[in-house]
C-alpha atoms as a PDB file:
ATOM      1  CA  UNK A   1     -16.106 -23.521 -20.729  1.00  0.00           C
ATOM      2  CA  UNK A   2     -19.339 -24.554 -22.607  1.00  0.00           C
ATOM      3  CA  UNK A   3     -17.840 -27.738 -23.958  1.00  0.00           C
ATOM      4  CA  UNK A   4     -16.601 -28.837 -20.624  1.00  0.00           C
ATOM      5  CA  UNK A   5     -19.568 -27.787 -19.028  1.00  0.00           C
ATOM      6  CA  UNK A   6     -21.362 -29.870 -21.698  1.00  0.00           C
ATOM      7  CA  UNK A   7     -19.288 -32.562 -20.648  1.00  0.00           C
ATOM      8  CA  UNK A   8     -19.541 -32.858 -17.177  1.00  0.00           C
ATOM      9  CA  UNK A   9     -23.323 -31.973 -17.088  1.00  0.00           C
ATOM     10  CA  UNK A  10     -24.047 -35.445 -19.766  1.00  0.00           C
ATOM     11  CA  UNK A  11     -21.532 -37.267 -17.547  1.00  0.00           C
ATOM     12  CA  UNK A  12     -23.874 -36.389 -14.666  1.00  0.00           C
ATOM     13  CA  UNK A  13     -27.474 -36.964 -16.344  1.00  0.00           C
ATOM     14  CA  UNK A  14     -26.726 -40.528 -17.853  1.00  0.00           C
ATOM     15  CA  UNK A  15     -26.762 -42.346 -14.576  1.00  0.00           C
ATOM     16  CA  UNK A  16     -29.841 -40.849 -13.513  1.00  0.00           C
ATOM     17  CA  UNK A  17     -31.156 -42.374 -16.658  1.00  0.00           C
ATOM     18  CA  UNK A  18     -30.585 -46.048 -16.031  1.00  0.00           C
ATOM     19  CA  UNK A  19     -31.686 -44.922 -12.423  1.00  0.00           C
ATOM     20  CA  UNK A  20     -35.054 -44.093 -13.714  1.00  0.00           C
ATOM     21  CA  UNK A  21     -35.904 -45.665 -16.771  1.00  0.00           C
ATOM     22  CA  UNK A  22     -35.864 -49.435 -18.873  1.00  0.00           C
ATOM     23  CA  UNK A  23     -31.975 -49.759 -19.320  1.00  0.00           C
ATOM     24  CA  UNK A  24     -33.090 -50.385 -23.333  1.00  0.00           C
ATOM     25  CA  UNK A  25     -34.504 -47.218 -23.099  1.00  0.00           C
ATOM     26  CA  UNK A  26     -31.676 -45.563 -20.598  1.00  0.00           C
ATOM     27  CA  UNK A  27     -28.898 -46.829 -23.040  1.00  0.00           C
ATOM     28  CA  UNK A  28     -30.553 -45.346 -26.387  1.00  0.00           C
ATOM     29  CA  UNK A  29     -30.830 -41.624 -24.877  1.00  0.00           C
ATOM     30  CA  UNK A  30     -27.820 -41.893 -23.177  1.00  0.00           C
ATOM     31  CA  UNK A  31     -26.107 -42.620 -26.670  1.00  0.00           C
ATOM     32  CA  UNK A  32     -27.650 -39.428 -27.897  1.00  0.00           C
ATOM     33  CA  UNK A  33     -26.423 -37.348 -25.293  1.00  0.00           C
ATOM     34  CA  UNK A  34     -22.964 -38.834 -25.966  1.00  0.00           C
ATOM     35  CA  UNK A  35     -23.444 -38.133 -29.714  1.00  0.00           C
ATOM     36  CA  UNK A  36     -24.765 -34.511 -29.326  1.00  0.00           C
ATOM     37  CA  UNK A  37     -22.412 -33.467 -26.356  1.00  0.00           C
ATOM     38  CA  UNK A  38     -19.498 -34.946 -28.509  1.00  0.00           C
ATOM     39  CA  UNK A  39     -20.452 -33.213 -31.347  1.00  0.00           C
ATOM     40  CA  UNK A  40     -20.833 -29.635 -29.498  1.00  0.00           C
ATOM     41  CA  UNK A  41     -17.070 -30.640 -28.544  1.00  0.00           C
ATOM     42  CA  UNK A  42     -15.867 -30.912 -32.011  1.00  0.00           C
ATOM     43  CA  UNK A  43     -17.191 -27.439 -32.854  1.00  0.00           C
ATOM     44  CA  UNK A  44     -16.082 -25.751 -29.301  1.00  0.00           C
ATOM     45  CA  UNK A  45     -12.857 -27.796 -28.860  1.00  0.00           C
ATOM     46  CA  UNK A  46     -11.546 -26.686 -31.928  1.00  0.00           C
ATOM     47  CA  UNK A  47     -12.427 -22.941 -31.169  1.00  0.00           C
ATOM     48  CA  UNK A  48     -10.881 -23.638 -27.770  1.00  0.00           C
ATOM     49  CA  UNK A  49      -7.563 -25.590 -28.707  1.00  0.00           C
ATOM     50  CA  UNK A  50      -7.043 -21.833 -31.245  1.00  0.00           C
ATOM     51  CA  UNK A  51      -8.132 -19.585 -28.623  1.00  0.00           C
ATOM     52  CA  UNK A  52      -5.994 -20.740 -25.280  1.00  0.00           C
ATOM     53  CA  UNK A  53      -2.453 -19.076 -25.474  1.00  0.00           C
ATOM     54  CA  UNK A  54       0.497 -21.162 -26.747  1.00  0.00           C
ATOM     55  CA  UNK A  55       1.819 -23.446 -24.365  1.00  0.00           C
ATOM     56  CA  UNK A  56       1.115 -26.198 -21.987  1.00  0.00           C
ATOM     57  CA  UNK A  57      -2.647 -25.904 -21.531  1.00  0.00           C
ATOM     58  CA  UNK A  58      -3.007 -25.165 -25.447  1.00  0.00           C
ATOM     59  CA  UNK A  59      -1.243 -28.579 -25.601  1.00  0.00           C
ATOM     60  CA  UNK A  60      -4.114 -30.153 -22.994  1.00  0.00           C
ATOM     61  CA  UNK A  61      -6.734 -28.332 -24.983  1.00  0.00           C
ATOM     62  CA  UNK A  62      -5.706 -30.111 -28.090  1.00  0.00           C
ATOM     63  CA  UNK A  63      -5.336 -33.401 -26.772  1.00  0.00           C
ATOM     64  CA  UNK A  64      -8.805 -32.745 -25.295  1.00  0.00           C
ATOM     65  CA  UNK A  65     -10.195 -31.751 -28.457  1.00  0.00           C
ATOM     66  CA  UNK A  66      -8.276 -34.869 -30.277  1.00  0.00           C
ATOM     67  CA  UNK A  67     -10.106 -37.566 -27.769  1.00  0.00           C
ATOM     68  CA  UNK A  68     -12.814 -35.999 -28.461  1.00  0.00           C
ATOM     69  CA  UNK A  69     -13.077 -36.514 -32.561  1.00  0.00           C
ATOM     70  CA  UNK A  70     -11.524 -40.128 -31.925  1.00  0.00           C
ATOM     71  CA  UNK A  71     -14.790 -40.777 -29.785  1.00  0.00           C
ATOM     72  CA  UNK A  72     -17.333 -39.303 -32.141  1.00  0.00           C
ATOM     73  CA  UNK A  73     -15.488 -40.373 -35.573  1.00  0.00           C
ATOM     74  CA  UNK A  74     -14.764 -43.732 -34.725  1.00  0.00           C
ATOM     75  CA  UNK A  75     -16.145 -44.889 -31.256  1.00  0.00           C
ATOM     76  CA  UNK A  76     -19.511 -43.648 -31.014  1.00  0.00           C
ATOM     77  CA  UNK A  77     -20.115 -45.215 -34.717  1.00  0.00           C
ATOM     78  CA  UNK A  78     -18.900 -48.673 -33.902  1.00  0.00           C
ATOM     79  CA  UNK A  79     -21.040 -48.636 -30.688  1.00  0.00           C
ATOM     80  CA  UNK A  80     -24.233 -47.797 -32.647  1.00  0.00           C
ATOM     81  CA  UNK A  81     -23.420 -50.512 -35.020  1.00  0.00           C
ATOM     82  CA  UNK A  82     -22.612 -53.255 -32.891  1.00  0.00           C
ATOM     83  CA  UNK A  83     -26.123 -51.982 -30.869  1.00  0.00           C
ATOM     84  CA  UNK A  84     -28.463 -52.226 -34.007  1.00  0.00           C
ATOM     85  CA  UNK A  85     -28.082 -55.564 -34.667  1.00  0.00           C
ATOM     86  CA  UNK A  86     -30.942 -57.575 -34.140  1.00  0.00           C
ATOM     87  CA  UNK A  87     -32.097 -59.105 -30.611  1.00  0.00           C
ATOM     88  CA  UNK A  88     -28.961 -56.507 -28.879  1.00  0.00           C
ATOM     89  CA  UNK A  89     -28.388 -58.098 -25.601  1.00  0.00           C
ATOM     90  CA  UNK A  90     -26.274 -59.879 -22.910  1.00  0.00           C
ATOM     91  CA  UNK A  91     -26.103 -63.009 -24.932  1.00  0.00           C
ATOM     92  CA  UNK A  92     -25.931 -61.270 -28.713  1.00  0.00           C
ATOM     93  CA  UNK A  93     -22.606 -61.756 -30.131  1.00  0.00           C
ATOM     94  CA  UNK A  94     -22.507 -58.225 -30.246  1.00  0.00           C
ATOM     95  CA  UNK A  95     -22.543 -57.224 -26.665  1.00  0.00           C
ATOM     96  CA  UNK A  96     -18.707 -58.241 -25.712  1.00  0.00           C
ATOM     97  CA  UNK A  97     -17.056 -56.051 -28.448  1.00  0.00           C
ATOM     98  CA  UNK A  98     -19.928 -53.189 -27.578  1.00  0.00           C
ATOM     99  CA  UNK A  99     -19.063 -53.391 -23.569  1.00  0.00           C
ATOM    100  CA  UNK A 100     -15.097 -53.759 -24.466  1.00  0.00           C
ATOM    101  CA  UNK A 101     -15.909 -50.091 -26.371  1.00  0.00           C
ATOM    102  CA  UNK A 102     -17.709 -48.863 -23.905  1.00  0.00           C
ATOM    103  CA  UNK A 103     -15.097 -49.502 -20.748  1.00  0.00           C
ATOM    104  CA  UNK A 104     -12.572 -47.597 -23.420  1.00  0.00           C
ATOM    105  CA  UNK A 105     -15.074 -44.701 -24.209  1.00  0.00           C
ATOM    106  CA  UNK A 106     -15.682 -44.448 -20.981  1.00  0.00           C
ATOM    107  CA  UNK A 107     -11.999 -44.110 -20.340  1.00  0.00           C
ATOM    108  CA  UNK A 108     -11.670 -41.661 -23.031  1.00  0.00           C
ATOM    109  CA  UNK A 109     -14.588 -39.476 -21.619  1.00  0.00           C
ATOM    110  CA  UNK A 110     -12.865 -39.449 -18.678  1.00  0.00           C
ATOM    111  CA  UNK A 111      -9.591 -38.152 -19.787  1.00  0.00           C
ATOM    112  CA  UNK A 112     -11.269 -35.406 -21.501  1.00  0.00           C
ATOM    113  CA  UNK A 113     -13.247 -34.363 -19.437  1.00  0.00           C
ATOM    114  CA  UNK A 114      -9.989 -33.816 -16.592  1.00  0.00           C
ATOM    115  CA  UNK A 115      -8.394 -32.331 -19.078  1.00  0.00           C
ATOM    116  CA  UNK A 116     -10.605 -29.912 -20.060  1.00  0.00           C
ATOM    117  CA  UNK A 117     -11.097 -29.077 -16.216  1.00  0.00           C
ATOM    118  CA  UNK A 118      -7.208 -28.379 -15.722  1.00  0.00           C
ATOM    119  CA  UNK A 119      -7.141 -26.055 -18.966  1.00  0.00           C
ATOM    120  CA  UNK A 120     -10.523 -24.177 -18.109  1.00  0.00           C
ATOM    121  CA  UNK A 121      -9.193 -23.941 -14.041  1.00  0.00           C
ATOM    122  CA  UNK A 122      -5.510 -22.523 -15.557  1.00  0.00           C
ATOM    123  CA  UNK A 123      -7.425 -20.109 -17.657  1.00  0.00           C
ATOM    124  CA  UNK A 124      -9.317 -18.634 -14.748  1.00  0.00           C
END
């Protein structure tokens, strides 16, 4: 329940972010959050997608866990590399391919996140 705790409570701070600071400044924490929350998930999906009995929701929990590692093995890097180049903007040539990742990440989160509610609300 941690990791989709974890989840849920990121997916709820980040907009209060751009709410109340620079978006420069906004974007940067909220890509630590993403990092660090994603992270936890490796560690606790994995434990989770063992521990849930055989079945359907072991099934979810592994997809879960697999959207997961795609977003911080391959996503999450490629957004941090395409936001470190210089002048990382609107008009860099950088910014379509980072906000094509992001609407797919964003996606992803999503689909993690519900699943990890239907597993944790079948467990209960």
């Amino acid at each position: 329940m941690l990791w989709i705790g974890s989840l849920w409570t990121i997916a709820g701070v980040v907009p209060l972010l751009f709410w109340r600071l620079p978006q420069a400044v906004a974007g940067g924490l909220a890509g630590d959050l993403f990092a660090a929350g994603q992270g936890l998930g490796l560690i606790l999906g994995g434990i989770v997608a063992r521990a849930v009995p055989a079945g359907r929701e072991r099934r979810l929990a592994r997809i879960a866990w697999g959207l997961d590692a795609l977003f911080v093995l391959l996503i999450l890097p490629v957004m941090a590399i395409l936001r470190a180049t210089s002048h990382f903007g609107p008009r860099s040539p950088s910014w379509e391919p980072f906000m094509a990742l992001h609407a797919v990440s964003t996606t992803i989160y999503l689909a993690e996140g519900v699943l990890g509610l239907v597993v944790v609300a079948r467990a209960l």
